[in-house]
Protein backbone atom coordinates (compact mmCIF):
# COMPACT_ATOMS: atom_id res chain seq x y z
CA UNK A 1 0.00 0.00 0.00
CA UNK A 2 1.57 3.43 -1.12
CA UNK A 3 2.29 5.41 1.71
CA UNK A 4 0.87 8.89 2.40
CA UNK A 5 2.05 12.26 3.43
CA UNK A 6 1.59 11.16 6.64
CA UNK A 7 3.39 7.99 7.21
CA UNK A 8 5.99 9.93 5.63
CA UNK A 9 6.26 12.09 8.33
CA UNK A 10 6.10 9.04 10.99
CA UNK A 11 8.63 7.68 8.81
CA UNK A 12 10.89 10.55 9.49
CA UNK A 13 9.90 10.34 13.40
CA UNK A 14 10.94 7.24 13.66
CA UNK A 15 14.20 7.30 12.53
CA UNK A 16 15.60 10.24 14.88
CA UNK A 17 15.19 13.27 12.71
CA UNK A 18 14.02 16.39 14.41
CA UNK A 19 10.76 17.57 12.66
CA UNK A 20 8.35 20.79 13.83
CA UNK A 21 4.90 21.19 12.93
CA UNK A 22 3.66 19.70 9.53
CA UNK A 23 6.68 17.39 9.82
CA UNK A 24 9.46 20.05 8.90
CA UNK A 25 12.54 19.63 10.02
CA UNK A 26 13.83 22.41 12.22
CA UNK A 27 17.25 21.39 12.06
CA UNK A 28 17.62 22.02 7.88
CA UNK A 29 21.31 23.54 8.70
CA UNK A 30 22.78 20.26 9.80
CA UNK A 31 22.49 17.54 8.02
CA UNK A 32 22.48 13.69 8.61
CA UNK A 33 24.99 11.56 7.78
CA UNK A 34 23.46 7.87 7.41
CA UNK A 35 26.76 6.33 6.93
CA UNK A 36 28.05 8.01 10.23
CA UNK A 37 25.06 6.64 12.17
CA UNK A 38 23.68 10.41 12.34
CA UNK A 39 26.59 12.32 13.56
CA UNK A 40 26.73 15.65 11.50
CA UNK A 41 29.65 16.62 9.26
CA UNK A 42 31.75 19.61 10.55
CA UNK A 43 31.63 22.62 8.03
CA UNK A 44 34.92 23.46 6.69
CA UNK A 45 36.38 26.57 8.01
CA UNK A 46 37.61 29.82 6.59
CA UNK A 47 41.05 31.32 6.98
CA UNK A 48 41.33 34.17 9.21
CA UNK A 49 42.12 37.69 7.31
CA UNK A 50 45.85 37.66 9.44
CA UNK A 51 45.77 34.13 7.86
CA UNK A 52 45.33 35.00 4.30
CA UNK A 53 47.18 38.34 4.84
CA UNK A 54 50.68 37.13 3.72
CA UNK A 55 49.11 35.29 0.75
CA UNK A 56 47.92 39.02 -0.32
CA UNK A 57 50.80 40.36 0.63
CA UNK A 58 52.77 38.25 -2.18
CA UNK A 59 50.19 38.13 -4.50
CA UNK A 60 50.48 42.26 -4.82
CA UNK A 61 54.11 42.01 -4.46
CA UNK A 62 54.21 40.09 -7.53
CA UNK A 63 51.54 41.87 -9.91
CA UNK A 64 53.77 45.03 -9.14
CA UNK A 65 56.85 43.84 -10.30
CA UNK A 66 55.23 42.59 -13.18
CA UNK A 67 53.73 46.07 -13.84
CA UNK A 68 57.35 47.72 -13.21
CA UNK A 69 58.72 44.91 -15.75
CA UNK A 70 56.61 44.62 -18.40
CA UNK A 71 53.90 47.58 -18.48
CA UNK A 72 54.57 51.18 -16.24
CA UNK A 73 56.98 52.33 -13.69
CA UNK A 74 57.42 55.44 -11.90
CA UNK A 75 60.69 57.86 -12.54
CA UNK A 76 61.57 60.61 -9.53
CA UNK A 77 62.82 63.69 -11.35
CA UNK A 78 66.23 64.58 -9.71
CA UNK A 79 67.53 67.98 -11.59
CA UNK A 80 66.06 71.19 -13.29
CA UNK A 81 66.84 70.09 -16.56
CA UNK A 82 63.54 69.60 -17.95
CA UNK A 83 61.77 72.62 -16.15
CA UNK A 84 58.88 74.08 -16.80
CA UNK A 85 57.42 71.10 -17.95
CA UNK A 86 58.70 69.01 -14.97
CA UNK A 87 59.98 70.00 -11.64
CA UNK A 88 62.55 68.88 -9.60
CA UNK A 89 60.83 66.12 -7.01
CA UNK A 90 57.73 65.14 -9.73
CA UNK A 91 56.92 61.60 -10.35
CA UNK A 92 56.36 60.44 -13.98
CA UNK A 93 54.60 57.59 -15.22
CA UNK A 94 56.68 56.34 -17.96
CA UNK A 95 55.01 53.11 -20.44
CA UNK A 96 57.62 50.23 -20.62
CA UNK A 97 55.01 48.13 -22.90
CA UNK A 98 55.15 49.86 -26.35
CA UNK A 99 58.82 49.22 -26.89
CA UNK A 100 58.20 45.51 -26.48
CA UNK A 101 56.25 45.90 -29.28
CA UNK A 102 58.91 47.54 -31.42
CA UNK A 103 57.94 50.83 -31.07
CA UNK A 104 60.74 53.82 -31.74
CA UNK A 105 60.62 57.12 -30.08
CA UNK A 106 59.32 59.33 -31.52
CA UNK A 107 60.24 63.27 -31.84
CA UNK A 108 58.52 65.35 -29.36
CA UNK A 109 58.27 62.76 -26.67
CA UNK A 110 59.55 62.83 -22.88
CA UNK A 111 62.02 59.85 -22.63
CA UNK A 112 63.75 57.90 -19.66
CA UNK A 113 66.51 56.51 -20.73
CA UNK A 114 69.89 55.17 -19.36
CA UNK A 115 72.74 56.70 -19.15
CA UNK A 116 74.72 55.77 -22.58
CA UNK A 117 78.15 55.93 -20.77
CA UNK A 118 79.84 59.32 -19.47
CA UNK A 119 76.99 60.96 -19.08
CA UNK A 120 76.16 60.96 -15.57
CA UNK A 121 79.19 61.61 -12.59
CA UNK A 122 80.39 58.45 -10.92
CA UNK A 123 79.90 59.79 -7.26
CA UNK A 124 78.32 56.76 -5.99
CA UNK A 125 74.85 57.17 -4.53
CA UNK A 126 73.66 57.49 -1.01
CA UNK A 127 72.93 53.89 0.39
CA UNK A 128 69.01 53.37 0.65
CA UNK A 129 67.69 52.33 3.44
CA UNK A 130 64.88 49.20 3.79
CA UNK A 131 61.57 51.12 2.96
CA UNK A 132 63.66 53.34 -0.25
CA UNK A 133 64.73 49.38 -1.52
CA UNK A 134 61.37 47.86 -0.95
CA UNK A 135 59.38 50.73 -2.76
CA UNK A 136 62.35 50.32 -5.67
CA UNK A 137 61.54 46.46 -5.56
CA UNK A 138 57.80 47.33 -6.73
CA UNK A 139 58.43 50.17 -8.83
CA UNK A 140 57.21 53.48 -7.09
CA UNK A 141 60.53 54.47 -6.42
CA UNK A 142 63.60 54.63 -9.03
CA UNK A 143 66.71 52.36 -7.96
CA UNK A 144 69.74 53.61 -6.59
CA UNK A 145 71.69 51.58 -8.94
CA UNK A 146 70.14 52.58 -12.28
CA UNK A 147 71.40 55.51 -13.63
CA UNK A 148 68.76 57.29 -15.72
CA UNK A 149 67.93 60.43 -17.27
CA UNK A 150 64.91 61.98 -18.62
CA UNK A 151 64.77 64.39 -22.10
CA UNK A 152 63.10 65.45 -24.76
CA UNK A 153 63.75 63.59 -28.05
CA UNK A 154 64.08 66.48 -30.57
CA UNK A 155 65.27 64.31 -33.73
CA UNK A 156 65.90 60.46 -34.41
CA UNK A 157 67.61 58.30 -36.72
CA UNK A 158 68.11 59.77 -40.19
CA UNK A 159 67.62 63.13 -39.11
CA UNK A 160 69.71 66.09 -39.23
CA UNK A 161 69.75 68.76 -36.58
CA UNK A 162 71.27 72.31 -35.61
CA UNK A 163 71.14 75.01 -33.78
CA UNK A 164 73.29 77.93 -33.92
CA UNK A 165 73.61 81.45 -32.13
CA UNK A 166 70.73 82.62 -31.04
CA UNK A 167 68.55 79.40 -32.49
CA UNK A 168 66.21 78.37 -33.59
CA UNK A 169 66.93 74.33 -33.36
CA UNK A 170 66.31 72.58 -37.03
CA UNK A 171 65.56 69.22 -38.11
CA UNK A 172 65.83 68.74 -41.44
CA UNK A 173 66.31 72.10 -42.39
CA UNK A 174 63.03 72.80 -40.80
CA UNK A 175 62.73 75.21 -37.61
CA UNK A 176 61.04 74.18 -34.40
CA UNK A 177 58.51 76.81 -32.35
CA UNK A 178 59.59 75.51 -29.00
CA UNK A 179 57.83 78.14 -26.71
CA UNK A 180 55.05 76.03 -25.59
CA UNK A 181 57.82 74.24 -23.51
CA UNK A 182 61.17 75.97 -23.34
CA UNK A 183 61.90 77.51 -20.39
CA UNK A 184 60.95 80.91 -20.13
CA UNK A 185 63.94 83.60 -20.75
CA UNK A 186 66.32 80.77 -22.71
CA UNK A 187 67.29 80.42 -26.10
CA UNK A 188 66.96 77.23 -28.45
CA UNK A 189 70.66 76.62 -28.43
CA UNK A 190 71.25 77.71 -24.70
CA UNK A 191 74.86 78.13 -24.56
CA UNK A 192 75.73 75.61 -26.48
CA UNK A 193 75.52 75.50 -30.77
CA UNK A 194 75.63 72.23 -32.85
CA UNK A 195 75.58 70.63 -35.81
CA UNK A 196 74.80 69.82 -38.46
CA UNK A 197 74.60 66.27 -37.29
CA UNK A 198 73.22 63.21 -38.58
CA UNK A 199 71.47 61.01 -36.18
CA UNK A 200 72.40 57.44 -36.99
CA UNK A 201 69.46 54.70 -37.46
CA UNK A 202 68.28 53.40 -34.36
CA UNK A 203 69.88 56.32 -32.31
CA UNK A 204 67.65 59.92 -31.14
CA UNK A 205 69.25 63.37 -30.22
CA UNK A 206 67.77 64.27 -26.90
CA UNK A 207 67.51 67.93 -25.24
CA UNK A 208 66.41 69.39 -21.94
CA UNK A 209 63.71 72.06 -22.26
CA UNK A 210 65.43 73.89 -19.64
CA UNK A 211 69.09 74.55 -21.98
CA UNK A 212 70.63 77.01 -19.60
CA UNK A 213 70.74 73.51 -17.02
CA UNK A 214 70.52 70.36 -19.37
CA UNK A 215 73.45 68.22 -19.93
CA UNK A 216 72.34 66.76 -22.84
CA UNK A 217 73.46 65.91 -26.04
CA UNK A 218 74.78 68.80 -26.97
CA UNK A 219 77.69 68.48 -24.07
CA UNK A 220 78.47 64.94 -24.99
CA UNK A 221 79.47 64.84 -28.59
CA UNK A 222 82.86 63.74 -27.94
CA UNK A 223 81.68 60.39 -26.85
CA UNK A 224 80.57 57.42 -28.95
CA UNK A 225 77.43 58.72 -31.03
CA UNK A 226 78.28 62.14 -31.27
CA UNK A 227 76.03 62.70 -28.59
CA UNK A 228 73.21 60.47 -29.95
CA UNK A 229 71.09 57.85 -27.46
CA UNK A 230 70.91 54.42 -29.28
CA UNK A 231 67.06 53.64 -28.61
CA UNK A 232 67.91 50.00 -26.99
CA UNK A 233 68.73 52.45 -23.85
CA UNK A 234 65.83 53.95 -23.37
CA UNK A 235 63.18 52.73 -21.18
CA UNK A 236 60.19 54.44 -22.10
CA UNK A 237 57.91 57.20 -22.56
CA UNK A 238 56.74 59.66 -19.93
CA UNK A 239 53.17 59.98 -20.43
CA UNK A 240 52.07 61.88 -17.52
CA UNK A 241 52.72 63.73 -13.85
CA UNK A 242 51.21 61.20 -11.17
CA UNK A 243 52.57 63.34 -8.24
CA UNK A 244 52.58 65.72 -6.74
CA UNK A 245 48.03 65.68 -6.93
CA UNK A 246 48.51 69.34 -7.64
CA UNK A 247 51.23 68.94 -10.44
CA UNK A 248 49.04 65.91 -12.57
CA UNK A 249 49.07 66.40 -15.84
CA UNK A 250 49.77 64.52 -19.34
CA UNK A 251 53.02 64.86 -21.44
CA UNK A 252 51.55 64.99 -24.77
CA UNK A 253 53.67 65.74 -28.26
CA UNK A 254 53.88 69.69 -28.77
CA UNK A 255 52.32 70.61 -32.31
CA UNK A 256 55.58 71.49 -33.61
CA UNK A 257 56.85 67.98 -34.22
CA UNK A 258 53.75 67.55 -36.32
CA UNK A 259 54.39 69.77 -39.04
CA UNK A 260 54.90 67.08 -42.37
CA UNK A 261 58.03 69.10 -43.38
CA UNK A 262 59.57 67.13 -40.92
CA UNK A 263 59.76 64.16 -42.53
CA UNK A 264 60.47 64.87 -46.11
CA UNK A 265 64.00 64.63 -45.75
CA UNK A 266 63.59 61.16 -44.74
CA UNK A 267 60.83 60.22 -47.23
CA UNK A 268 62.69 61.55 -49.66
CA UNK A 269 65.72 58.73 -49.48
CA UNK A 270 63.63 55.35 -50.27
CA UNK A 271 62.28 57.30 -54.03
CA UNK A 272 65.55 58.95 -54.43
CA UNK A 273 66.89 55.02 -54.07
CA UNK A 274 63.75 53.80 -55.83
CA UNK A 275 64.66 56.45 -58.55
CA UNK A 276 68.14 55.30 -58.73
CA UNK A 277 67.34 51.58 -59.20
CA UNK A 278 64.57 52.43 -62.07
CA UNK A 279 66.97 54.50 -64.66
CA UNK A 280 68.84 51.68 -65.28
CA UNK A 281 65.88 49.42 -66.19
CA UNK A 282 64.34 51.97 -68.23
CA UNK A 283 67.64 52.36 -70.25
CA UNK A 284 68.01 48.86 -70.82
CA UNK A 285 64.34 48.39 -71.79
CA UNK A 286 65.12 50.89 -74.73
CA UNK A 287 67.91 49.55 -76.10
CA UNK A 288 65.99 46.11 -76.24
CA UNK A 289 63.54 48.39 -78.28
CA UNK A 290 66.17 49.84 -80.57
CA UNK A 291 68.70 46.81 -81.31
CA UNK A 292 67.51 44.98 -84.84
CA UNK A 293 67.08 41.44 -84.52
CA UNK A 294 69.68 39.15 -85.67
């Protein structure tokens, strides 16, 4: 005889479980184990917070060294040599993951790169202490060891630049209206004329926007390079200001780095080499037109 509802419930009675009225059980958040002969099964528990703390810990540890590797890392500016646009004791942001990708400098941008050799003194640094090498570890700090600079790429490879007297600087023949970013009250050459030069493929020319200050290319062409970067020594670009709150700001390209005369100096040697290759096929196209066959 099927059983009912009811004999269910007597069912349920009878073999120890706790049941209200209707036959519910009013112990639902404990379940029987039949196996066990009724004992309940202990609920896992949860690690403490101070438990899972120094798995956080690591876990951040390591996503910020893979940021500082691979993708962005802050830059402490140390000098005046790029004033007005940056100021001694800013942080930049500069982006490590574009030259991974084969990307060049480009003219215009803010670069960190390091030092090519000579550039910098050798008075060795100031030893940092626990917290300096910790926040150098993650990337919010610049290491002591790494000798960097920070400057304005004003021409790269196949480029020609100069500046004499007064200024203004040239690349290509073509003259750069720096005042959006040179520091007020100096002059495009500073103190310093050059050129003409020709920047070597896969090398920049780098100035300060601050001249009067900026040991920068100009004061090392008696080094290897003529006083060129190669780009394998740069680290990246400087996109913005992330501190000081009141100093944020991006670093875009000024306007006069856009203008196309720029580049025709450059675009100019593949069809004068395309040119060159041609004549001799078109002369020896007409001859096959003019000899008489045998």
């Amino acid at each position: 005889m099927p059983l009912n509802v009811r004999d269910t419930c007597v069912c349920w009675r009878a073999r120890g479980g706790p049941t209200g009225p209707g036959g519910v059980s009013t112990d639902q958040e404990r379940p029987w184990d039949e196996e066990a002969g009724g004992s309940v099964k202990k609920a896992k528990r949860q690690r403490g917070f101070w438990q899972e703390l120094p798995i956080l810990i690591g876990v951040a540890l390591l996503l910020a060294l893979l940021i500082k590797t691979f993708l962005v890392q802050a830059f402490l500016i140390p000098s005046d040599s790029m004033q007005d646009t940056l100021q001694r004791g800013d942080r930049v942001l500069v982006d490590k993951l574009t030259p991974w990708f084969g990307s060049e400098p480009e003219r215009g941008e803010v670069v960190v790169f390091h030092d090519p050799g000579g550039w910098l003194n050798e008075t060795p640094p100031a030893e940092p202490n626990a917290v300096q090498q910790v926040l150098s570890f993650i990337g919010l700090m610049p290491s002591a060891e790494e000798k960097d600079l920070i400057k304005r790429v004003i021409a790269v490879g196949g480029d020609t630049v100069e500046c004499h007297g007064t200024g203004p600087v040239k690349v290509n023949g073509k003259a750069l209206k720096e005042d959006s970013y040179l520091f007020p009250g100096n002059t495009p050459c500073g103190d310093k004329a050059f050129g003409p030069i020709k920047v070597p493929k896969g090398s920049i020319w780098v100035m300060g926007d601050h001249r009067q200050r900026s040991q920068d290319s100009r004061y090392h062409m008696n080094l290897k390079g003529n006083g060129t970067v190669e780009t394998k020594q740069v680290v990246g670009r400087a996109f913005t200001i992330a501190w000081p709150v009141n100093r944020w700001s991006w670093l875009p390209v000024p306007d006069t780095f856009d203008q196309p005369a720029l580049n025709k100096a450059v675009a100019a040697a593949p069809a004068a080499l395309g040119l060159a290759g041609a004549v001799p096929l078109i002369i020896w196209r007409r001859r096959r037109r003019t000899t008489p066959a045998a």
